[in-house]
N, C-alpha and C. Protein backbone atom coordinates (compact mmCIF):
# COMPACT_ATOMS: atom_id res chain seq x y z
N UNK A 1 -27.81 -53.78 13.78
CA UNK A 1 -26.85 -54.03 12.72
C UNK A 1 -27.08 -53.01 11.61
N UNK A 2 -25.75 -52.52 11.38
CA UNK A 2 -26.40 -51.50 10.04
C UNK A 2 -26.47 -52.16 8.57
N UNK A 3 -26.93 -51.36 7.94
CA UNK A 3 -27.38 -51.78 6.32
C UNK A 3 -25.80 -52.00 5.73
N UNK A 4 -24.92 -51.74 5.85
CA UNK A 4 -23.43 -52.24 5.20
C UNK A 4 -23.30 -53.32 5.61
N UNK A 5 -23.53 -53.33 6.73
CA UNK A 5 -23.30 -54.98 7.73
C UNK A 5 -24.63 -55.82 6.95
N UNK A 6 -25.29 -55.36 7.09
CA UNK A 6 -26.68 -56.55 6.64
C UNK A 6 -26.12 -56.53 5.06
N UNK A 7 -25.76 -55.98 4.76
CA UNK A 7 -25.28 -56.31 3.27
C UNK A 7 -24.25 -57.29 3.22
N UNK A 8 -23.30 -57.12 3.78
CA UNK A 8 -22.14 -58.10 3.78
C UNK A 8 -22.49 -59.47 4.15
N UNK A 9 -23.70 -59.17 5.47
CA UNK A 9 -24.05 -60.99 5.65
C UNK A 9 -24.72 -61.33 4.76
N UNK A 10 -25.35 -60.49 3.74
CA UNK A 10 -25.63 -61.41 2.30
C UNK A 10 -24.83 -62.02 1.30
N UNK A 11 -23.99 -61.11 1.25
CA UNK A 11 -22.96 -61.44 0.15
C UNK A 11 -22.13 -62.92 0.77
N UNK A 12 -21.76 -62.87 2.27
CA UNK A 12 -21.28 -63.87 3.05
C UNK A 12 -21.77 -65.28 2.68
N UNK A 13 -23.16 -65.03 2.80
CA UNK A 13 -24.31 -66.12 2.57
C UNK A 13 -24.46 -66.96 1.13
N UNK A 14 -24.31 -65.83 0.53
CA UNK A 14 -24.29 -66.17 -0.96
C UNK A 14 -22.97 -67.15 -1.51
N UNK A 15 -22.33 -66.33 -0.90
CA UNK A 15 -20.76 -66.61 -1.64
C UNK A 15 -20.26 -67.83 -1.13
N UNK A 16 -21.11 -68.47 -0.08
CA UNK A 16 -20.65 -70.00 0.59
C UNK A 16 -21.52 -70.59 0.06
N UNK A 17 -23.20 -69.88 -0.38
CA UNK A 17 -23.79 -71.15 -1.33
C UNK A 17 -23.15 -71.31 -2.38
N UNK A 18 -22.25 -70.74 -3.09
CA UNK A 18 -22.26 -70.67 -4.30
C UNK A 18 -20.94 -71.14 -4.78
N UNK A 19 -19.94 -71.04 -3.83
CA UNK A 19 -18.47 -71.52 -4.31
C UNK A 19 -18.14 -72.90 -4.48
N UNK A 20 -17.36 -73.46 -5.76
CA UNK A 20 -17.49 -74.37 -5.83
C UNK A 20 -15.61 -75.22 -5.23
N UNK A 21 -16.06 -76.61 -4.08
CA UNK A 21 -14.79 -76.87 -3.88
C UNK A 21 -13.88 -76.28 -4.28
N UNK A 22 -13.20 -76.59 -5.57
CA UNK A 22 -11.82 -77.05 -6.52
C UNK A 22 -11.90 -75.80 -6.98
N UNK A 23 -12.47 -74.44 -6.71
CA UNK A 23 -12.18 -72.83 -6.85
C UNK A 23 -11.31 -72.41 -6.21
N UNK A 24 -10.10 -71.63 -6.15
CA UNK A 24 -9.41 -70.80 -5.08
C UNK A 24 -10.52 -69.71 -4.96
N UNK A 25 -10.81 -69.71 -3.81
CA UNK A 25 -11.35 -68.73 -2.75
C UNK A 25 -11.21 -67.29 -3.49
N UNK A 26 -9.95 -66.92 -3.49
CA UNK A 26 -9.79 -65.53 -3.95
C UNK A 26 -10.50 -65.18 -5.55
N UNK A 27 -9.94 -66.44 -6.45
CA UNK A 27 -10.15 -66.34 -7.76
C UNK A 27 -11.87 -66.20 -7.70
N UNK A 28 -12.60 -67.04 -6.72
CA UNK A 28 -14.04 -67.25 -7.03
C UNK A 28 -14.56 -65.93 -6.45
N UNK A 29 -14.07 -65.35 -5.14
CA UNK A 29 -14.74 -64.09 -4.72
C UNK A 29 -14.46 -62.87 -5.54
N UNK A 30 -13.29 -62.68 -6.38
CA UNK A 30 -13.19 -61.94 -7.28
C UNK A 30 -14.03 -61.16 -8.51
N UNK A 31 -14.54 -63.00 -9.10
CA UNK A 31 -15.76 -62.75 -9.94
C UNK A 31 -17.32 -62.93 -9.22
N UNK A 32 -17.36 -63.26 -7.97
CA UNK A 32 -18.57 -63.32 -7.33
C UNK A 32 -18.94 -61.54 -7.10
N UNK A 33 -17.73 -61.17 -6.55
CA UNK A 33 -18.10 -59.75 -6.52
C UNK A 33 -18.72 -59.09 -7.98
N UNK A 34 -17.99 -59.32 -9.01
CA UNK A 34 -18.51 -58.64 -10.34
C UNK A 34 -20.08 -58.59 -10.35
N UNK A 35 -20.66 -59.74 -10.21
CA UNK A 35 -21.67 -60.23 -10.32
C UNK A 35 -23.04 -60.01 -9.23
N UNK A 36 -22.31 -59.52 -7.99
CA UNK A 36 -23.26 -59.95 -7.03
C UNK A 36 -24.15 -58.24 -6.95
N UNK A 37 -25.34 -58.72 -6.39
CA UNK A 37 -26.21 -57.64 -6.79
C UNK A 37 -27.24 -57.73 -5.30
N UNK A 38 -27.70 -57.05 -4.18
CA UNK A 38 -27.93 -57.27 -3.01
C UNK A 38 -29.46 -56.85 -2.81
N UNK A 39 -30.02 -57.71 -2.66
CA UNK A 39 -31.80 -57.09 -2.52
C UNK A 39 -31.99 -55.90 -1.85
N UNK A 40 -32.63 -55.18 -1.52
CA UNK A 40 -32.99 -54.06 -0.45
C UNK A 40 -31.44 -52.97 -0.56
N UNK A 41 -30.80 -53.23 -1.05
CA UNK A 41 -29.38 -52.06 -0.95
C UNK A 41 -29.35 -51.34 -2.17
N UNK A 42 -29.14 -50.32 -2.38
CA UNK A 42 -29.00 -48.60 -3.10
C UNK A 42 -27.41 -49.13 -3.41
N UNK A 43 -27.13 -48.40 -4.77
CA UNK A 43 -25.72 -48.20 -5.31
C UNK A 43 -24.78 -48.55 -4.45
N UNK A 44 -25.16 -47.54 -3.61
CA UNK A 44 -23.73 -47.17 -2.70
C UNK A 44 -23.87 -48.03 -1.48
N UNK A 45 -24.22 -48.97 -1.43
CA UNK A 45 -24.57 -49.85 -0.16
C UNK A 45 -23.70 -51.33 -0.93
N UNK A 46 -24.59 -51.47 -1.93
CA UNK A 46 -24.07 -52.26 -2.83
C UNK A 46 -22.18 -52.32 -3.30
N UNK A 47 -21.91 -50.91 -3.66
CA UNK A 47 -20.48 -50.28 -3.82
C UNK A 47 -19.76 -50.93 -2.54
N UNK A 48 -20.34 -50.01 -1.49
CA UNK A 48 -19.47 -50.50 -0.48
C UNK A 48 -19.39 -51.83 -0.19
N UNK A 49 -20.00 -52.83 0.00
CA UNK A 49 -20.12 -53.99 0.56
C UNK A 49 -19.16 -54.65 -0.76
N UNK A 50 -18.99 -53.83 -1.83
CA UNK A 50 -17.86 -54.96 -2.85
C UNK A 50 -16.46 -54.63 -2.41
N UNK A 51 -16.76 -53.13 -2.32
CA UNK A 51 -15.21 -52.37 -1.61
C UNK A 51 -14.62 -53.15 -0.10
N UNK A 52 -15.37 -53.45 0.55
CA UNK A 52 -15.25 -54.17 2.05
C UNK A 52 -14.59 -55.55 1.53
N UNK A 53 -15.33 -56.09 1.06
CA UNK A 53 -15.02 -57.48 0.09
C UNK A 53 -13.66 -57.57 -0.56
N UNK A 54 -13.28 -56.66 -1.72
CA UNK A 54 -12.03 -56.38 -1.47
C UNK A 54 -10.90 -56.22 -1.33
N UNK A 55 -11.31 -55.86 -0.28
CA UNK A 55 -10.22 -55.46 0.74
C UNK A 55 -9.71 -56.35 1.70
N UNK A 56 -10.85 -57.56 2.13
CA UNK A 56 -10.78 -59.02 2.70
C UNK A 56 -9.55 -59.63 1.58
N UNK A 57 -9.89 -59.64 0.34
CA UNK A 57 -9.28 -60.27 -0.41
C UNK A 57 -7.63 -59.72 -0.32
N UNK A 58 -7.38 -58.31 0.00
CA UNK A 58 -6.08 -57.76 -0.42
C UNK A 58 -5.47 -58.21 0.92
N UNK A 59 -6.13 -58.56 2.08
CA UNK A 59 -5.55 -58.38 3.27
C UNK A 59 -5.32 -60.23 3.29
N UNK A 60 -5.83 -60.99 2.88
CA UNK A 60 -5.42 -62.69 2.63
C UNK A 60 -4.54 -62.52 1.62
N UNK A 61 -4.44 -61.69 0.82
CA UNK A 61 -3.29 -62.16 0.00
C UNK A 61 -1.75 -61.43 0.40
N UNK A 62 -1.80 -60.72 1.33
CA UNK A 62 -0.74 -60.27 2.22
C UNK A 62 -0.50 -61.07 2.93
N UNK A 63 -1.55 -61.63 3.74
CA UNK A 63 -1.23 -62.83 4.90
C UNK A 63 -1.09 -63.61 4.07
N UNK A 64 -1.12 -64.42 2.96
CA UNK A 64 -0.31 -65.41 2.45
C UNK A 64 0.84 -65.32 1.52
N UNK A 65 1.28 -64.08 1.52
CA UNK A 65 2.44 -63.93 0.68
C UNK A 65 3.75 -64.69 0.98
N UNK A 66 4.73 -65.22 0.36
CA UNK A 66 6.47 -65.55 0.68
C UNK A 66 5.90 -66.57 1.87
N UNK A 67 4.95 -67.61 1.91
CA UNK A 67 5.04 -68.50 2.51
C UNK A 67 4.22 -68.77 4.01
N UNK A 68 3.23 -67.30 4.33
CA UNK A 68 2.02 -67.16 4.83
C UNK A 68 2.83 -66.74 6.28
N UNK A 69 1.91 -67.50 7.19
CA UNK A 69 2.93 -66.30 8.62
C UNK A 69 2.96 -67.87 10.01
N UNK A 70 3.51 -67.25 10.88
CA UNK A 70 3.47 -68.33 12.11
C UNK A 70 3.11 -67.47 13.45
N UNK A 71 2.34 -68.56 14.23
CA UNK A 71 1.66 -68.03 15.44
C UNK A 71 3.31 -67.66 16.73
N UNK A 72 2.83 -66.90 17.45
CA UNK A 72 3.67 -66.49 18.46
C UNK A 72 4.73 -67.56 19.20
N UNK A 73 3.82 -68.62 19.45
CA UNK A 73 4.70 -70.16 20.18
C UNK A 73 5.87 -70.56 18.96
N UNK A 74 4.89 -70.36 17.36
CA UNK A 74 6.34 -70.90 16.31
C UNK A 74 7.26 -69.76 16.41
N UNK A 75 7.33 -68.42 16.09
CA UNK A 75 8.27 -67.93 16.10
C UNK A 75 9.00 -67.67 17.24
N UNK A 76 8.63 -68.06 18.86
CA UNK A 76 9.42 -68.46 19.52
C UNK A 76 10.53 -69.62 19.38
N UNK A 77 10.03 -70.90 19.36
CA UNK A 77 10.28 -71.65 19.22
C UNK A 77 11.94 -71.47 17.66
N UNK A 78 11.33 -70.79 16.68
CA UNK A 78 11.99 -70.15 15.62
C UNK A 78 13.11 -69.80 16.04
N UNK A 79 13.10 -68.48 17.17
CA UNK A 79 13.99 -67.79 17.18
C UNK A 79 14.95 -68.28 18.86
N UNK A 80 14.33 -69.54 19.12
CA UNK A 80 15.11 -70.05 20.39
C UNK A 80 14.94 -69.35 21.56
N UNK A 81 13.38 -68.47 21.47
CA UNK A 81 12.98 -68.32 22.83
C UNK A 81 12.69 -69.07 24.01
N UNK A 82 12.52 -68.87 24.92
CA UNK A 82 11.94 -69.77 26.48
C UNK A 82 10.12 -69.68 26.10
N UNK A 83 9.70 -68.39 25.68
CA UNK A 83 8.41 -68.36 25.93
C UNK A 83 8.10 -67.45 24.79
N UNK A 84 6.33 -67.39 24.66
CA UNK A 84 6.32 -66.87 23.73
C UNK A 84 5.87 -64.95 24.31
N UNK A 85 6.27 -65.22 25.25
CA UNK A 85 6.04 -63.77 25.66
C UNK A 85 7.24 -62.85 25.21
N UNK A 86 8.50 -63.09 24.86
CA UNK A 86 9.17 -62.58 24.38
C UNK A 86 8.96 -62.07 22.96
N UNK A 87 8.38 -63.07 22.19
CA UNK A 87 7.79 -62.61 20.47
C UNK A 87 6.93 -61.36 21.06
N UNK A 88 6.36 -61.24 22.03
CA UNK A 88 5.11 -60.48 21.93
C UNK A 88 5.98 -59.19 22.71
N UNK A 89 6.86 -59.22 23.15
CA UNK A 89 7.72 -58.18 23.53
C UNK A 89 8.56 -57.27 22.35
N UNK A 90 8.68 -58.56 21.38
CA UNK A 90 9.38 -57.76 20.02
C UNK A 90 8.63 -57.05 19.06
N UNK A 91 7.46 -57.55 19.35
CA UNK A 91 6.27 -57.12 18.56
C UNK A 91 5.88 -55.91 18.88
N UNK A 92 5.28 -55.74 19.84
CA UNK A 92 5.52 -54.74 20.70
C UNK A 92 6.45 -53.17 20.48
N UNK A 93 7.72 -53.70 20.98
CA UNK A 93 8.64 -52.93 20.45
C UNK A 93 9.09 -52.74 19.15
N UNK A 94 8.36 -53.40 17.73
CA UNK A 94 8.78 -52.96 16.81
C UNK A 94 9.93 -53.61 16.24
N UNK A 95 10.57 -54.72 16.66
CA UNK A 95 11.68 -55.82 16.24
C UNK A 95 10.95 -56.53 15.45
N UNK A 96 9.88 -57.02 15.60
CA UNK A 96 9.22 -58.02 14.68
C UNK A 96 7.70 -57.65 13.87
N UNK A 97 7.62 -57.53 12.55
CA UNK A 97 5.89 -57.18 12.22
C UNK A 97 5.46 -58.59 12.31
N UNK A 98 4.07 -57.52 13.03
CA UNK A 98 2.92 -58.55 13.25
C UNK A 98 1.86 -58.12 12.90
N UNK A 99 0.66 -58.88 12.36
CA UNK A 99 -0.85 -58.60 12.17
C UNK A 99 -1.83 -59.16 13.05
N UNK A 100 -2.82 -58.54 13.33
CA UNK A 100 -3.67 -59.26 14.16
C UNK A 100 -4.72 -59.57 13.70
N UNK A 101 -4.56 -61.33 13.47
CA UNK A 101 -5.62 -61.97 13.08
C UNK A 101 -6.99 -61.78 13.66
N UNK A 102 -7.18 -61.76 14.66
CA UNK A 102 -8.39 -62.14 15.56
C UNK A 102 -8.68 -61.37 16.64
N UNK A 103 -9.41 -60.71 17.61
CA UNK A 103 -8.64 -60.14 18.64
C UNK A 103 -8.36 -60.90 19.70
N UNK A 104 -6.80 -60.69 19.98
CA UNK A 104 -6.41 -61.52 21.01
C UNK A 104 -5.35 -62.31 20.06
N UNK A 105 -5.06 -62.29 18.64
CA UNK A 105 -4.26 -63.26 17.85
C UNK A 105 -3.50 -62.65 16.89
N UNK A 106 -2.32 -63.00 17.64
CA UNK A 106 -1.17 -62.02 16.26
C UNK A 106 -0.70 -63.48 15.33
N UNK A 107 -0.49 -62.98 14.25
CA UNK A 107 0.13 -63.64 13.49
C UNK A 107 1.92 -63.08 12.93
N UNK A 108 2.82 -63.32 12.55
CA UNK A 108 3.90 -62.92 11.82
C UNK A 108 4.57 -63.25 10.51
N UNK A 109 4.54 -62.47 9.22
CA UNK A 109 4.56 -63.17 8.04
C UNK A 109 6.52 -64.14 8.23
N UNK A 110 5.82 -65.23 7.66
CA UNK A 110 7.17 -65.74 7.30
C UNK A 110 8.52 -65.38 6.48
N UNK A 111 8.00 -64.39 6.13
CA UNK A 111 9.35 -63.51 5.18
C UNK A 111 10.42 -62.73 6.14
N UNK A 112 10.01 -62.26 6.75
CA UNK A 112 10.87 -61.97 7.70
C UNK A 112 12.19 -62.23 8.51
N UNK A 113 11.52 -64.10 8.44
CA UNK A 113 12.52 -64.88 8.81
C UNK A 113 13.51 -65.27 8.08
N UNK A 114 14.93 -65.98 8.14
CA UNK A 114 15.51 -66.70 7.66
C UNK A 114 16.03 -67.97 8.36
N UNK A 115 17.39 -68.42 8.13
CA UNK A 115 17.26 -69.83 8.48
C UNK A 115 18.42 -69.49 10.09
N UNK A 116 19.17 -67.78 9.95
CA UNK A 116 19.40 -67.16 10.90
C UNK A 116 18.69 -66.81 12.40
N UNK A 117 17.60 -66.31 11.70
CA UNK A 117 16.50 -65.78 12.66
C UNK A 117 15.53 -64.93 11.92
N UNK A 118 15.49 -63.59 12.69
CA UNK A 118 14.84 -62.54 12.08
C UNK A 118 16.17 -62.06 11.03
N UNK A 119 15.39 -62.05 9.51
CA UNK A 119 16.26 -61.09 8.49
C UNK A 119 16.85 -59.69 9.31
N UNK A 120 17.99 -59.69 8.24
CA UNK A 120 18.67 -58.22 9.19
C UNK A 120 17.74 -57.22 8.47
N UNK A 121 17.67 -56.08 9.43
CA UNK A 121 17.43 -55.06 8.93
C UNK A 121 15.80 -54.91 9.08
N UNK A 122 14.94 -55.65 9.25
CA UNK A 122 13.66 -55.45 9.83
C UNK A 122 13.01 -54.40 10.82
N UNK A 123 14.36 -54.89 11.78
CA UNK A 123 13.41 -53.99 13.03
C UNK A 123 13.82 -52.28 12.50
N UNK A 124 15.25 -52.28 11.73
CA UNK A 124 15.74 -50.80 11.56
C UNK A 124 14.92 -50.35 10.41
N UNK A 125 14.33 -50.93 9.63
CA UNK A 125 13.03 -50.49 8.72
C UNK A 125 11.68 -49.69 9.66
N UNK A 126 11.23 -51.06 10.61
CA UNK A 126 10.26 -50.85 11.05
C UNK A 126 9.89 -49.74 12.15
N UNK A 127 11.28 -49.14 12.36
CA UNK A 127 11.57 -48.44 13.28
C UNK A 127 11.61 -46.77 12.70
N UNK A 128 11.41 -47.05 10.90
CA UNK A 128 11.26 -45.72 10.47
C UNK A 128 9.91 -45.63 9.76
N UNK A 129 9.26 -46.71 9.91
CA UNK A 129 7.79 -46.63 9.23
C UNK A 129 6.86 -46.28 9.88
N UNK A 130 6.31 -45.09 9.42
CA UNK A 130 5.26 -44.28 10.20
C UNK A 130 3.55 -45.23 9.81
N UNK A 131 3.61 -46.37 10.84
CA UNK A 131 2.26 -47.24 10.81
C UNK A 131 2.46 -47.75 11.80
N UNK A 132 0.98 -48.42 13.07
CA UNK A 132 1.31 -48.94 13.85
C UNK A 132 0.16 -50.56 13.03
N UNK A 133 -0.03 -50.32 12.02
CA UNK A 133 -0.41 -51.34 10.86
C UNK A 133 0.26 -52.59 10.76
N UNK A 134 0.04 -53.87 11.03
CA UNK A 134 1.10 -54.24 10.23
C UNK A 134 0.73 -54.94 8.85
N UNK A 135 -0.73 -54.39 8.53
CA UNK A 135 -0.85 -54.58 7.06
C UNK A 135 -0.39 -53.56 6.44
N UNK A 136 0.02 -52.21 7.01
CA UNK A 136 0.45 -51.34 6.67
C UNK A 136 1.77 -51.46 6.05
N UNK A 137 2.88 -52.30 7.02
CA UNK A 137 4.14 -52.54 6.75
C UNK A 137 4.28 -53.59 5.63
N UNK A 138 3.00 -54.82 5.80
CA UNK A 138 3.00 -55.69 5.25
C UNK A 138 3.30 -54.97 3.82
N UNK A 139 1.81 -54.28 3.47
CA UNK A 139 1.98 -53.35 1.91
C UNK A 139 3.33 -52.84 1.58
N UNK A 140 4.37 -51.80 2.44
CA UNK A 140 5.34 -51.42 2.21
C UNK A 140 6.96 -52.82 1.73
N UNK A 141 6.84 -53.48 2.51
CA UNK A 141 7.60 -54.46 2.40
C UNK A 141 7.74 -55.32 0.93
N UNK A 142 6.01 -55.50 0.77
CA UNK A 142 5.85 -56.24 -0.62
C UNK A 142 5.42 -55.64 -1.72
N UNK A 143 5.47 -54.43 -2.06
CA UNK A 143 5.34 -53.48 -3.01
C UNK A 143 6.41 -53.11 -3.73
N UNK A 144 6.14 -53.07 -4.81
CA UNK A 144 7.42 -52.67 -5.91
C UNK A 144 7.53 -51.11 -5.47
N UNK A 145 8.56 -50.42 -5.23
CA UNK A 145 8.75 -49.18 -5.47
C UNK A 145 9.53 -48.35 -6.45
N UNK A 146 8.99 -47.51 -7.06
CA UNK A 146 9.71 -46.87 -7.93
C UNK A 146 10.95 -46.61 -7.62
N UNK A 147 11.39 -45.59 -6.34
CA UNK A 147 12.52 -45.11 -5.32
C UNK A 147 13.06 -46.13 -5.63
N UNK A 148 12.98 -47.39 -5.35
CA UNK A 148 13.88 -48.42 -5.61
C UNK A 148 14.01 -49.41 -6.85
N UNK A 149 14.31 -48.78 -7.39
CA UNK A 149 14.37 -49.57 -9.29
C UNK A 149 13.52 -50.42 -9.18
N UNK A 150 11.91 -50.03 -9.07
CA UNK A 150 10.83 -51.23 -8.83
C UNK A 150 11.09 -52.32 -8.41
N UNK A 151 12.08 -52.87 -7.21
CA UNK A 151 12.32 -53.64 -6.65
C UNK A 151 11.26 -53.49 -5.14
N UNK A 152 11.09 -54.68 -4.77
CA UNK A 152 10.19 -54.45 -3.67
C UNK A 152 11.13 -54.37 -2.27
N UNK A 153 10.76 -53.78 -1.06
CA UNK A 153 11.42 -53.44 0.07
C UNK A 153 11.86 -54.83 0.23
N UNK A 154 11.51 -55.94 0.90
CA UNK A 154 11.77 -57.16 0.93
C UNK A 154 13.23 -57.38 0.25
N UNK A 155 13.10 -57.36 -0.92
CA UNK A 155 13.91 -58.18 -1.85
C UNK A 155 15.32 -57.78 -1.36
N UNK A 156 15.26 -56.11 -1.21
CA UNK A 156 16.63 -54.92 -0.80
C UNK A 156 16.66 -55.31 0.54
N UNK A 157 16.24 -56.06 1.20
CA UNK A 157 16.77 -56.53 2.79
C UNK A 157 17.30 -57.93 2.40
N UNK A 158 16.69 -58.97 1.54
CA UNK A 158 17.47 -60.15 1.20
C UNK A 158 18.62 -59.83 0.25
N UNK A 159 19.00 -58.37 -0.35
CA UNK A 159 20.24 -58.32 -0.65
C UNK A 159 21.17 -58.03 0.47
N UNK A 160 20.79 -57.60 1.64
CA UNK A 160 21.56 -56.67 2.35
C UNK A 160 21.28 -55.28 2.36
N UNK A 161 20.50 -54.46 1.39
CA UNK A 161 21.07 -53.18 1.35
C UNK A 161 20.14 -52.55 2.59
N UNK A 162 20.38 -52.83 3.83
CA UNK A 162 19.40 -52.35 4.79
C UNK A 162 19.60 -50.54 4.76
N UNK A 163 20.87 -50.38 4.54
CA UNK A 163 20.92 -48.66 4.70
C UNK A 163 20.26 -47.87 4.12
N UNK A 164 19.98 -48.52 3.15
CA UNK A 164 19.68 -47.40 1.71
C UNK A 164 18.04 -48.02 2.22
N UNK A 165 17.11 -48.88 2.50
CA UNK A 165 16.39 -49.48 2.49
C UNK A 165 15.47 -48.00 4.31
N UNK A 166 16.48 -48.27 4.91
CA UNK A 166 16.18 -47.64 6.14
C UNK A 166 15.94 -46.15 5.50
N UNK A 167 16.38 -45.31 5.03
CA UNK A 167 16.39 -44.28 3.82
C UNK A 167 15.07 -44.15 3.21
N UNK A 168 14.95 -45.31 2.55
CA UNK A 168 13.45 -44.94 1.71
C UNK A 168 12.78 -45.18 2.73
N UNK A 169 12.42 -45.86 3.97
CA UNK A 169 11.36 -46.41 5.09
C UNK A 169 11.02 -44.81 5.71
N UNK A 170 12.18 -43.99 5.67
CA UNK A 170 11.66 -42.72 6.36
C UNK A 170 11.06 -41.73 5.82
N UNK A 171 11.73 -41.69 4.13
CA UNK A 171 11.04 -40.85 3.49
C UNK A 171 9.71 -41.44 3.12
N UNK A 172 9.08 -42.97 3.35
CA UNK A 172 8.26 -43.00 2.85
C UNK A 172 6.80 -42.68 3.83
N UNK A 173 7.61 -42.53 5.48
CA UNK A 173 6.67 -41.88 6.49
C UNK A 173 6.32 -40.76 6.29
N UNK A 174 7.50 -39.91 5.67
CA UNK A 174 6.97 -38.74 5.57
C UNK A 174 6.01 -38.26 4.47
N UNK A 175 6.19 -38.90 3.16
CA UNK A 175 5.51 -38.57 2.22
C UNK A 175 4.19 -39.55 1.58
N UNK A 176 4.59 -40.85 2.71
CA UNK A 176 3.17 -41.57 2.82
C UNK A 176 3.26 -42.86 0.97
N UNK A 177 4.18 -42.26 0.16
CA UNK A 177 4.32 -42.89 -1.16
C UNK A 177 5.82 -43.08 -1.62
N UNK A 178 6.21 -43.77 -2.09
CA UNK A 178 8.18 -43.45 -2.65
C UNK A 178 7.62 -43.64 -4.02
């Protein structure tokens, strides 16, 4: 195990003795990080293992954004599939973002959906976003962008404006920022 890793199972260790119930998780690891200080680890051991930390935190608060996400059988079931091998066919192909929880476990954020199906204009986004991420897309989707009167990608697909939306998705492959 390396010394980043042996660092993190401290901080791991710590941060479950120490959290109290009736804390949100995020709010308490936030300031646990400020604070936490790792026996046997140098600056930059220390640095990193808060940076790793995080980044845990940025990637739960994506997976719980607009109402958190559903396993492969719900968004079958969602979208009036037979099986859930079809979600994993869209996924696949880029019709539907997905993250992978676990290995072996996709998840799909619930924003995506509506009371239709899949929101329009998803897969023709996802189809110009240079990531095979889907915390990658996740970030793009729920980020304010300048390009777009600091409106976030999301919001410009629950207006409709998928065209103009498909537009910024390509320039933002190419230049990585809008």
């Amino acid at each position: 195990m390396s010394t980043t890793e042996l660092a993190l199972l401290e901080v791991k260790k710590a941060f479950q003795a120490n959290k109290p119930a009736d804390v949100p998780t995020e709010e308490f690891l936030l300031k646990f990080l400020e604070s936490v200080e790792l026996d046997n680890s140098s600056e930059d051991e220390q640095a990193m293992a808060q940076m790793l930390a995080r980044g845990v935190v940025a990637r739960k608060r994506l997976e719980n954004a607009e109402g958190g996400s559903l396993s492969s059988d719900q968004v079958a079931d969602l979208l009036g599939l037979s099986n859930r091998q079809a979600v994993i066919y869209r996924r696949e192909t880029r019709k539907l973002l997905a993250y992978r929880a676990t290995p072996g476990t996709w998840r799909y954020p619930c924003w995506q959906f509506n009371e239709r199906g899949v929101l329009s204009g998803v897969a023709d986004v996802l189809a110009k976003l240079d990531t095979d991420s889907g915390y990658g897309a996740m970030v793009y989707f729920l980020s304010a962008s300048y390009s777009l009167g600091s409106k976030r990608p999301l919001d410009l697909l629950r207006d409709g404006k998928v065209e103009e939306l498909v537009f910024d998705a390509s320039r933002y492959q190419i230049h990585g920022a809008t």
